[in-house]
PDB file of N, CA and C in Angstrom:
ATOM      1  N   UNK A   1     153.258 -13.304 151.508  1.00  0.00           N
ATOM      2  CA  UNK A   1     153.501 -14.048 152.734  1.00  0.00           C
ATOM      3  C   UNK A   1     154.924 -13.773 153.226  1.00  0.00           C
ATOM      4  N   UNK A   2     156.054 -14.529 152.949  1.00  0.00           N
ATOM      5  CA  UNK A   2     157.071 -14.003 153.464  1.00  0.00           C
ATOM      6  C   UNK A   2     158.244 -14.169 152.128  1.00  0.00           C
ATOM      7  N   UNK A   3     159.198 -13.467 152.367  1.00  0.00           N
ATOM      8  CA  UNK A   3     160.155 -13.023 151.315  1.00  0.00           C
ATOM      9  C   UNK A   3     160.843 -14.419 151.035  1.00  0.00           C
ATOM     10  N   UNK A   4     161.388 -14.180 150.043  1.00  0.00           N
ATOM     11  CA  UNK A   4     162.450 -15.103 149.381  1.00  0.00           C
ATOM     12  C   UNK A   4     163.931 -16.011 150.311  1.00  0.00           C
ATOM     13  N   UNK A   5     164.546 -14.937 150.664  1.00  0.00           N
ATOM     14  CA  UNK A   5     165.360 -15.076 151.217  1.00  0.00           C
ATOM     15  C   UNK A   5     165.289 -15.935 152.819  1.00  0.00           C
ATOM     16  N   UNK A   6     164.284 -15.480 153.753  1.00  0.00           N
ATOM     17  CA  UNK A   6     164.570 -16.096 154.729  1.00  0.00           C
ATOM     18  C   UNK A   6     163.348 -17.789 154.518  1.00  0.00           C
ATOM     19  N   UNK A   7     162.681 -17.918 153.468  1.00  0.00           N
ATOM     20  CA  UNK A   7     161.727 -18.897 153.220  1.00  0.00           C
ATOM     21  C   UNK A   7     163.078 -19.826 152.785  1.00  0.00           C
ATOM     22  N   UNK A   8     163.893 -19.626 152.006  1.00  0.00           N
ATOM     23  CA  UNK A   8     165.169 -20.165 151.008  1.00  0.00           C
ATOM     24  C   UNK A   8     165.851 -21.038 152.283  1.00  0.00           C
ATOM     25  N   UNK A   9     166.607 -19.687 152.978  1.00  0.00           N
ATOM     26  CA  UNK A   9     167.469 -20.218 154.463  1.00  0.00           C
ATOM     27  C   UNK A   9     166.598 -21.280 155.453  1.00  0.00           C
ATOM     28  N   UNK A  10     165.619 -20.985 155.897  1.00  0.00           N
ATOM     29  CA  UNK A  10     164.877 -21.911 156.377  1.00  0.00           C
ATOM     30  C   UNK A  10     164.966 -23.555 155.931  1.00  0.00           C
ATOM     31  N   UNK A  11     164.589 -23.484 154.435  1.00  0.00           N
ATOM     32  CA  UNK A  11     164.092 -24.723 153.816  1.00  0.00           C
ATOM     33  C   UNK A  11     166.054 -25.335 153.547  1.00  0.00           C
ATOM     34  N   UNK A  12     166.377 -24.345 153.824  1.00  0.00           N
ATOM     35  CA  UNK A  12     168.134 -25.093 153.615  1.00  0.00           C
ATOM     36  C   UNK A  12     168.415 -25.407 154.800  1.00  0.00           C
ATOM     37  N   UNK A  13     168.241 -24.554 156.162  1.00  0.00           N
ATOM     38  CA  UNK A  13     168.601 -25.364 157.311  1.00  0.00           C
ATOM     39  C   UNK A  13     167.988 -26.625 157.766  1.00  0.00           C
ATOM     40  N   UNK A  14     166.959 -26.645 157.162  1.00  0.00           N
ATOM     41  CA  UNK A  14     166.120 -27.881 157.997  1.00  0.00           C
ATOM     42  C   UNK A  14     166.379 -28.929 157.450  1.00  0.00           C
ATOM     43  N   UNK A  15     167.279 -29.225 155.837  1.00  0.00           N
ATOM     44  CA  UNK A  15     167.611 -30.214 155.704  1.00  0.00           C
ATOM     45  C   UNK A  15     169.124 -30.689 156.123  1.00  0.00           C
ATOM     46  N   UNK A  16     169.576 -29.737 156.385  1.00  0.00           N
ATOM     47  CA  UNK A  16     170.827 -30.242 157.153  1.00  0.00           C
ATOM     48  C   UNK A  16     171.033 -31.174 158.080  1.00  0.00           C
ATOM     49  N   UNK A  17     170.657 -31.443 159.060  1.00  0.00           N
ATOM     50  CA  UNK A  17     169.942 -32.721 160.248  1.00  0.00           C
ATOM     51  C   UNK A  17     170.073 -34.206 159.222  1.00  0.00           C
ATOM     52  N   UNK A  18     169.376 -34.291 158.009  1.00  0.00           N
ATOM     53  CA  UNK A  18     168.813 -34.916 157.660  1.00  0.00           C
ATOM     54  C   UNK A  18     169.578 -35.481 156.225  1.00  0.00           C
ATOM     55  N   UNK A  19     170.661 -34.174 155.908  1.00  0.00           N
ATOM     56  CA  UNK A  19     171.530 -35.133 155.082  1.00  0.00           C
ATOM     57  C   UNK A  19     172.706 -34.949 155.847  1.00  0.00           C
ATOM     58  N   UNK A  20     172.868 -34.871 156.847  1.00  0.00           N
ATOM     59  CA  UNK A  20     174.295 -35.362 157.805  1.00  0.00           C
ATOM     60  C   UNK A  20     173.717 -36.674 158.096  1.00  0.00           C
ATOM     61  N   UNK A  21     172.413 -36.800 158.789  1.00  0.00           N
ATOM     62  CA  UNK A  21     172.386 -38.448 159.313  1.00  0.00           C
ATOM     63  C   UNK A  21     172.714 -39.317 158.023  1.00  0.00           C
ATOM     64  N   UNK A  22     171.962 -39.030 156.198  1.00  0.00           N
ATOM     65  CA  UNK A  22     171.969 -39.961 155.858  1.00  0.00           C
ATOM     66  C   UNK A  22     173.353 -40.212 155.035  1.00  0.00           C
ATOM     67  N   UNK A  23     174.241 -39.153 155.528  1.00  0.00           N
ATOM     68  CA  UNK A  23     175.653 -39.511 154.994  1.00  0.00           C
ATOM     69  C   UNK A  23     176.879 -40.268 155.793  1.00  0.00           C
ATOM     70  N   UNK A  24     176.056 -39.607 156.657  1.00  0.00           N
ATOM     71  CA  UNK A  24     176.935 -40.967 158.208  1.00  0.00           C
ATOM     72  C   UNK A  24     176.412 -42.345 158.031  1.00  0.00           C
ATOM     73  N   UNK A  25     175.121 -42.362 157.439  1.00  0.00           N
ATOM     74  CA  UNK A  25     175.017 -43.703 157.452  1.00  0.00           C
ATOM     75  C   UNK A  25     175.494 -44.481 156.154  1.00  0.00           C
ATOM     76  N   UNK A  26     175.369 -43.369 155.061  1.00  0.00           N
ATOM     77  CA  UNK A  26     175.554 -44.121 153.767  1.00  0.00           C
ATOM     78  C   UNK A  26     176.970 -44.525 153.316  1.00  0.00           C
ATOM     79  N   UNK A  27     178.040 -43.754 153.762  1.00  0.00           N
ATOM     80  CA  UNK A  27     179.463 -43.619 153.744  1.00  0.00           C
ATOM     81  C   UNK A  27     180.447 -44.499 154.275  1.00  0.00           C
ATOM     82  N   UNK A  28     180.217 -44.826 155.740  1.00  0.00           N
ATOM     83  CA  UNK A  28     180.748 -45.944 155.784  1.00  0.00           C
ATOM     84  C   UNK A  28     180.668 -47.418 155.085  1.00  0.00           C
ATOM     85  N   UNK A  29     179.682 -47.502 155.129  1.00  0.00           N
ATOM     86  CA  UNK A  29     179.292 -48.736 153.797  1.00  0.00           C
ATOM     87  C   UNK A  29     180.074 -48.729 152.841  1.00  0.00           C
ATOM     88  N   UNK A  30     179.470 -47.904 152.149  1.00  0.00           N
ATOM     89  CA  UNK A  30     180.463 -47.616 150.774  1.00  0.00           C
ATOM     90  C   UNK A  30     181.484 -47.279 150.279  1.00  0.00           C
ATOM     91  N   UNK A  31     182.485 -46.516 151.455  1.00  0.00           N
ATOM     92  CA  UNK A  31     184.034 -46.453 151.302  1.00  0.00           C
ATOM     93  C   UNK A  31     184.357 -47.457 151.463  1.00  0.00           C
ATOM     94  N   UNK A  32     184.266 -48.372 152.300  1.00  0.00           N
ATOM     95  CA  UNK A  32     184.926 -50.102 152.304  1.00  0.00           C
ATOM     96  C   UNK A  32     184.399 -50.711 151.426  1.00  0.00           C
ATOM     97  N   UNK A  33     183.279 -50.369 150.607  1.00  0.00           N
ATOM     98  CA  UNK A  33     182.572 -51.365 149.707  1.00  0.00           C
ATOM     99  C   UNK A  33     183.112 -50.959 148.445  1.00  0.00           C
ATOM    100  N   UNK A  34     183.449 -50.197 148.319  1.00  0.00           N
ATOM    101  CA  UNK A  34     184.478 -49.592 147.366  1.00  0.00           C
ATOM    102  C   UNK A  34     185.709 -49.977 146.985  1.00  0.00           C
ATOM    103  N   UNK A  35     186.694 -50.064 148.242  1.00  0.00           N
ATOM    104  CA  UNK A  35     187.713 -50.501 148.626  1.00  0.00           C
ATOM    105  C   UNK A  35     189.023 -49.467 148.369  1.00  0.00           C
ATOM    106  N   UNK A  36     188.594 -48.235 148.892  1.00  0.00           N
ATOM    107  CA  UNK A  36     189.347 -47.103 148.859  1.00  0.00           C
ATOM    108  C   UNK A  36     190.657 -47.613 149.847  1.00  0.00           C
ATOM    109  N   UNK A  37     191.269 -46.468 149.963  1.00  0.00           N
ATOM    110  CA  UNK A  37     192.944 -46.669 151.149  1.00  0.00           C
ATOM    111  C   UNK A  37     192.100 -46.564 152.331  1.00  0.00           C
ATOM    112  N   UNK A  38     192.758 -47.245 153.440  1.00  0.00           N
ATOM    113  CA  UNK A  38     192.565 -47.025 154.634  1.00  0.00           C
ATOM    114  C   UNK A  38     193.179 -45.607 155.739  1.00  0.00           C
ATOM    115  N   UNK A  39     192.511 -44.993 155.163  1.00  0.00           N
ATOM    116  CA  UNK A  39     193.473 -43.629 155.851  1.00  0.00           C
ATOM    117  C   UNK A  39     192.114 -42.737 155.849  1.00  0.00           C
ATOM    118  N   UNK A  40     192.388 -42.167 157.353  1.00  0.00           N
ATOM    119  CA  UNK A  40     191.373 -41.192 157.870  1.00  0.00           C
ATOM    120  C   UNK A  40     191.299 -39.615 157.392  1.00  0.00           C
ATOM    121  N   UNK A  41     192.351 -39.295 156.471  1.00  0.00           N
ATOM    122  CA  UNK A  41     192.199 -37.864 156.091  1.00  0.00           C
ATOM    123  C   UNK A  41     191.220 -38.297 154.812  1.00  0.00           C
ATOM    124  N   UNK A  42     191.451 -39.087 154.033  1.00  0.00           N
ATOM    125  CA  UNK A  42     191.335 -39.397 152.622  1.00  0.00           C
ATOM    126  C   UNK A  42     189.584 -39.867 152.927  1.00  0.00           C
ATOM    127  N   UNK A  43     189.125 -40.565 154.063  1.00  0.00           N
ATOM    128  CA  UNK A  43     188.070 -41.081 154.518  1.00  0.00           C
ATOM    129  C   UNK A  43     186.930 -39.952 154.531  1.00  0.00           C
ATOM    130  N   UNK A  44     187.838 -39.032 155.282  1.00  0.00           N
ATOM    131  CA  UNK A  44     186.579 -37.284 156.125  1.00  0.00           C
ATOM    132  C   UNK A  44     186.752 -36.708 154.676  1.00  0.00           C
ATOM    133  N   UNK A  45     187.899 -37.085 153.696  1.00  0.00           N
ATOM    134  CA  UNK A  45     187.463 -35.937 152.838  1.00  0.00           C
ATOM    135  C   UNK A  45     186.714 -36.316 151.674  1.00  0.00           C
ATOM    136  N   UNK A  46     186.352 -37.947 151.343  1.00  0.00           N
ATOM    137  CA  UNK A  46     185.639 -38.146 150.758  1.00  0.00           C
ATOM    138  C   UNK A  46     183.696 -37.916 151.120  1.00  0.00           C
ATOM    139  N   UNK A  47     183.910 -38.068 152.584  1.00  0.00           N
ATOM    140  CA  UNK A  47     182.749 -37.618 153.471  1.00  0.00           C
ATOM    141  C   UNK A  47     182.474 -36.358 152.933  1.00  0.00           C
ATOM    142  N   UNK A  48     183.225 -35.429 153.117  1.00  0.00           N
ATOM    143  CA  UNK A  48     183.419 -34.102 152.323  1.00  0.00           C
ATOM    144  C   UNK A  48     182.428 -33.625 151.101  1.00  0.00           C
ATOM    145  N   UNK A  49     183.268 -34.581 150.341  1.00  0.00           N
ATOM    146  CA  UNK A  49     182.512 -34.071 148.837  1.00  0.00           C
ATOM    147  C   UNK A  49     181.531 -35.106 148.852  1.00  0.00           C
ATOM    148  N   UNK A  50     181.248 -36.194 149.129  1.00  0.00           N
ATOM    149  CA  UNK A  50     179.842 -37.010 149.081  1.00  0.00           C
ATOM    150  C   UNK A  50     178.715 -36.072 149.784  1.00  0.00           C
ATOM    151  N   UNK A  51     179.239 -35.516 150.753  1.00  0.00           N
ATOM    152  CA  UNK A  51     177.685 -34.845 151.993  1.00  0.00           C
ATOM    153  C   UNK A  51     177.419 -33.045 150.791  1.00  0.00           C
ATOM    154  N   UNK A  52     178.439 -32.803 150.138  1.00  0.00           N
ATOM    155  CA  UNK A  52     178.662 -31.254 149.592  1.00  0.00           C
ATOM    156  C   UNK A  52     177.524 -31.879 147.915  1.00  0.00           C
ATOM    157  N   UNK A  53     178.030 -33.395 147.494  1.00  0.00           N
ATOM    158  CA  UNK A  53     177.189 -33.213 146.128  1.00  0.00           C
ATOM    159  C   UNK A  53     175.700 -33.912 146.597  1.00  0.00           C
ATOM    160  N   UNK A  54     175.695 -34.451 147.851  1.00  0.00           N
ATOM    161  CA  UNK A  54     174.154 -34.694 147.996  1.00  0.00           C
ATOM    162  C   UNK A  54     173.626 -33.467 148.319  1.00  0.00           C
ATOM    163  N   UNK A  55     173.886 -32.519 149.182  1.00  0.00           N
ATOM    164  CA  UNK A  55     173.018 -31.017 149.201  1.00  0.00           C
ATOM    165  C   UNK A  55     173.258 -30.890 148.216  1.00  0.00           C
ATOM    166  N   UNK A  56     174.126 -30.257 147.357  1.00  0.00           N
ATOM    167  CA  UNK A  56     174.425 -29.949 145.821  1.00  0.00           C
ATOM    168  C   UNK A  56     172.775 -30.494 145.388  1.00  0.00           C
ATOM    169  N   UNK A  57     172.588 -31.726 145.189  1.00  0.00           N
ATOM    170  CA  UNK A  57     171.443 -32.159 144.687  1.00  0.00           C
ATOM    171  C   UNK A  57     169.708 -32.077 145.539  1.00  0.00           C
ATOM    172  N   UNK A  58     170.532 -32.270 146.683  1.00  0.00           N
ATOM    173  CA  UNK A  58     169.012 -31.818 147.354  1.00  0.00           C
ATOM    174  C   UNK A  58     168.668 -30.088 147.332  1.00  0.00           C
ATOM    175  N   UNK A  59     169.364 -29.301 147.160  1.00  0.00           N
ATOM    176  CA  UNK A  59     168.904 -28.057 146.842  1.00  0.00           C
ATOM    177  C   UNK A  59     168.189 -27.680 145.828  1.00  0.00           C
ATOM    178  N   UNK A  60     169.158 -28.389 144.320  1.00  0.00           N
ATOM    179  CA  UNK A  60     168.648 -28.042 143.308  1.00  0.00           C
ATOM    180  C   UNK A  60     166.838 -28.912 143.176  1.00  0.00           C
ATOM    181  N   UNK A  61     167.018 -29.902 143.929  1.00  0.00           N
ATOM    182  CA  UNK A  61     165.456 -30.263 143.815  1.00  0.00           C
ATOM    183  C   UNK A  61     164.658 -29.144 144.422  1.00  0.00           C
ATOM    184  N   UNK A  62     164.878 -28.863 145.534  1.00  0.00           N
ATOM    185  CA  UNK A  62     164.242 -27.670 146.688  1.00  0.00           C
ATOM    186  C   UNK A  62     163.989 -26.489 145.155  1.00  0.00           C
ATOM    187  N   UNK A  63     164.753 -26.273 144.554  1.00  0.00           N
ATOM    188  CA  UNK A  63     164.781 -25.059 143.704  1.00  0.00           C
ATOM    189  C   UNK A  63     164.043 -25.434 142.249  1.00  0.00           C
ATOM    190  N   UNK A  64     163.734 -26.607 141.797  1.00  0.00           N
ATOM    191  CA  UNK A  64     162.972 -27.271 140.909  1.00  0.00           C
ATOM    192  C   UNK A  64     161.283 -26.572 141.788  1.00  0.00           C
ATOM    193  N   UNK A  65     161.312 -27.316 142.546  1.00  0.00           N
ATOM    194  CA  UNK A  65     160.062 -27.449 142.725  1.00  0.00           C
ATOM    195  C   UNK A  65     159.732 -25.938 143.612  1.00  0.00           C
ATOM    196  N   UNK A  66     160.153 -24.964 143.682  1.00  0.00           N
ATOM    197  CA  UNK A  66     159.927 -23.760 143.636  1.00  0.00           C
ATOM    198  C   UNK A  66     159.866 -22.500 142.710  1.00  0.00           C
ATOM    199  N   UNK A  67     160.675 -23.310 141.734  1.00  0.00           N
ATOM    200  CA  UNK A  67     160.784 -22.607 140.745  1.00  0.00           C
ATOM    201  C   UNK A  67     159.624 -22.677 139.235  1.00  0.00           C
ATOM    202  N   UNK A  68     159.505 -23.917 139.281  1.00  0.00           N
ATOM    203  CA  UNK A  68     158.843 -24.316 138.245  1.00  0.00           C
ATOM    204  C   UNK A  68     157.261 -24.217 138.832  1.00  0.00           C
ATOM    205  N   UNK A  69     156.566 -24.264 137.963  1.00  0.00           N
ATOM    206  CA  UNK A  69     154.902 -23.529 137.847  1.00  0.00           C
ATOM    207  C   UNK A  69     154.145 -25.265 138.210  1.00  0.00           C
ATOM    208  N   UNK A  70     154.502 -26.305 137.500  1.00  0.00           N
ATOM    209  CA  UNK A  70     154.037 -27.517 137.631  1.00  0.00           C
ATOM    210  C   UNK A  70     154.726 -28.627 137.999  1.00  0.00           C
ATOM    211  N   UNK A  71     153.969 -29.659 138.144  1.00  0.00           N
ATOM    212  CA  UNK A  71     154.934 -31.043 138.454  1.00  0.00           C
ATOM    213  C   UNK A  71     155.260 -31.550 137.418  1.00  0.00           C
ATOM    214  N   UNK A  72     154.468 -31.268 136.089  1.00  0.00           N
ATOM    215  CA  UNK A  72     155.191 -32.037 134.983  1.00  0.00           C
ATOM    216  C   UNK A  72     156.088 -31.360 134.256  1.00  0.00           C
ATOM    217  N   UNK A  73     156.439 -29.967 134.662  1.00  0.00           N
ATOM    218  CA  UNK A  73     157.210 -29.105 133.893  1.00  0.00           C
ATOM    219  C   UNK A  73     158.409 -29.398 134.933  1.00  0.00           C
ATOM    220  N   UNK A  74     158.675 -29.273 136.019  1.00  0.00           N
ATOM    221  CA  UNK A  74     159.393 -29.647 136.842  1.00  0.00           C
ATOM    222  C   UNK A  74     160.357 -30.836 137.039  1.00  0.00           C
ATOM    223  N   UNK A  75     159.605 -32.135 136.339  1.00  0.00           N
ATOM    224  CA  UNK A  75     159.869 -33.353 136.133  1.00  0.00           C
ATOM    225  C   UNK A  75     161.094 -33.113 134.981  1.00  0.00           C
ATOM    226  N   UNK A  76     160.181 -32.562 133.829  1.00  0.00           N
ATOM    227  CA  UNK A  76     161.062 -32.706 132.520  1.00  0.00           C
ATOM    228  C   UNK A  76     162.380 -31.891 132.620  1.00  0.00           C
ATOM    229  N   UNK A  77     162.653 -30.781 133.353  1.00  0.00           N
ATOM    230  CA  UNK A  77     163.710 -29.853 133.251  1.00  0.00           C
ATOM    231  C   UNK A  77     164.603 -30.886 134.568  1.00  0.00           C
ATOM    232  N   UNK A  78     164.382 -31.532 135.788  1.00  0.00           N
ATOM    233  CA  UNK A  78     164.957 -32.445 136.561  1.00  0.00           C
ATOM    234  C   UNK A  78     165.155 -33.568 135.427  1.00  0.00           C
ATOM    235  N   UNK A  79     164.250 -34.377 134.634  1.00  0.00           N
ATOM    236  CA  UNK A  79     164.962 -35.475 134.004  1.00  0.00           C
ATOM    237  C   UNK A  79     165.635 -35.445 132.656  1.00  0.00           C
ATOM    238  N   UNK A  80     165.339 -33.931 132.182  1.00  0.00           N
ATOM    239  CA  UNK A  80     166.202 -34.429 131.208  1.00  0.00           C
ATOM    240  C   UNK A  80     166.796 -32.746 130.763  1.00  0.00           C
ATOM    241  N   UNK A  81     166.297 -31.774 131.494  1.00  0.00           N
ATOM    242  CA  UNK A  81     166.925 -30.259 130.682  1.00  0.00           C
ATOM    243  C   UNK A  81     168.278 -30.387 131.855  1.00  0.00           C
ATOM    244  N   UNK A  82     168.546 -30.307 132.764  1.00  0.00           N
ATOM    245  CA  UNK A  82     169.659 -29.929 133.857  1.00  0.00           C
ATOM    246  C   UNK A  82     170.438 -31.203 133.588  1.00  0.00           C
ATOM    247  N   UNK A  83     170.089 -31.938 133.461  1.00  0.00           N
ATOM    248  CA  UNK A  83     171.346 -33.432 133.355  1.00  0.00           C
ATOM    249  C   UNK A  83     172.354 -32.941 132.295  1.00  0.00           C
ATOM    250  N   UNK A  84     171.736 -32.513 131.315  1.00  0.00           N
ATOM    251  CA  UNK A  84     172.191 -32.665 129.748  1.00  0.00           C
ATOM    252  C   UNK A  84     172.913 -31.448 129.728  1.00  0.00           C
ATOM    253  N   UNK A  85     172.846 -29.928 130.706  1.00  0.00           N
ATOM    254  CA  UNK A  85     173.522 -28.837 131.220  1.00  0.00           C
ATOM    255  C   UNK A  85     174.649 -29.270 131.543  1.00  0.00           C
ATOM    256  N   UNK A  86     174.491 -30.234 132.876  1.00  0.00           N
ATOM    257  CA  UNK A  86     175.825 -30.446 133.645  1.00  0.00           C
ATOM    258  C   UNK A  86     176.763 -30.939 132.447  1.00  0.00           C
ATOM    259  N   UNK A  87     176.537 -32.037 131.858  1.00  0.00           N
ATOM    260  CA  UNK A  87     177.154 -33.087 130.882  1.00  0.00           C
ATOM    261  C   UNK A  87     177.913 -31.966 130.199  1.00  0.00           C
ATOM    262  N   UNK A  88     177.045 -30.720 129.582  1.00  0.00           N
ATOM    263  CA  UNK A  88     177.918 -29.897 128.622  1.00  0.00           C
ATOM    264  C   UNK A  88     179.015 -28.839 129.339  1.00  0.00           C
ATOM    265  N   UNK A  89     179.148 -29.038 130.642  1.00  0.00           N
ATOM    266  CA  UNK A  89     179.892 -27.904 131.324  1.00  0.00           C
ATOM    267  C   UNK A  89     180.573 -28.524 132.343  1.00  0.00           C
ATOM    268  N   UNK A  90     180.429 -29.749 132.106  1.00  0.00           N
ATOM    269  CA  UNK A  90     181.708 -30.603 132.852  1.00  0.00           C
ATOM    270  C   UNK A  90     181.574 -30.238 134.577  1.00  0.00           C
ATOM    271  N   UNK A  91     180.508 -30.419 135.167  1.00  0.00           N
ATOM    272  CA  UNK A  91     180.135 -30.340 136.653  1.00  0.00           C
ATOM    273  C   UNK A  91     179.125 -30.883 136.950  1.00  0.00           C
ATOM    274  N   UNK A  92     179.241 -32.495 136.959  1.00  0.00           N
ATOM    275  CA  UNK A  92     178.164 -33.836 136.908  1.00  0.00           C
ATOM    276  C   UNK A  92     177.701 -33.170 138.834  1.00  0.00           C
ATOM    277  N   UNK A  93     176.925 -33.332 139.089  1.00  0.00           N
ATOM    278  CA  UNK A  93     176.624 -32.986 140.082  1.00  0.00           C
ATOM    279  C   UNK A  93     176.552 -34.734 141.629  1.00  0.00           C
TER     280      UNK A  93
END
């Protein structure tokens, strides 16, 4: 059907839309609920890395469930083989 590469780009652009809205919405909440500094560089750049580790995580699901043959093989390497990766290489996702 069609190659790797532009099936990949596709399924990555189309969630973009969709984790910008839900980081605009989720972020303000939670930097004040937090009770971080009030300062607008420190604000966009926590925006930053919050919107960078939710794709971070919505990809690697996109790549679970393309990669793996089943849903229950898929499950087990998402709940418990990749967690226990990050933990040993110090890049919690």
């Amino acid at each position: 059907m069609y190659s790797c590469a532009p099936y990949a780009t596709a399924s990555g652009f189309v969630e973009l839309p969709y984790l910008l809205f839900q980081s605009a919405v989720f972020m303000p909440i939670t930097y004040w609920m937090i009770g971080f500094e009030a300062n607008a560089a420190k604000f966009f750049f926590f925006w930053l890395v919050f919107l960078m580790a939710l794709t971070l995580n919505t990809f690697l699901g996109q790549l679970l469930v393309m990669v793996t043959p089943s849903q229950q093989v898929g499950q087990l390497l998402g709940s418990g083989g990749l967690p226990s990766s990050f933990c040993c290489s110090s890049s919690l996702p």
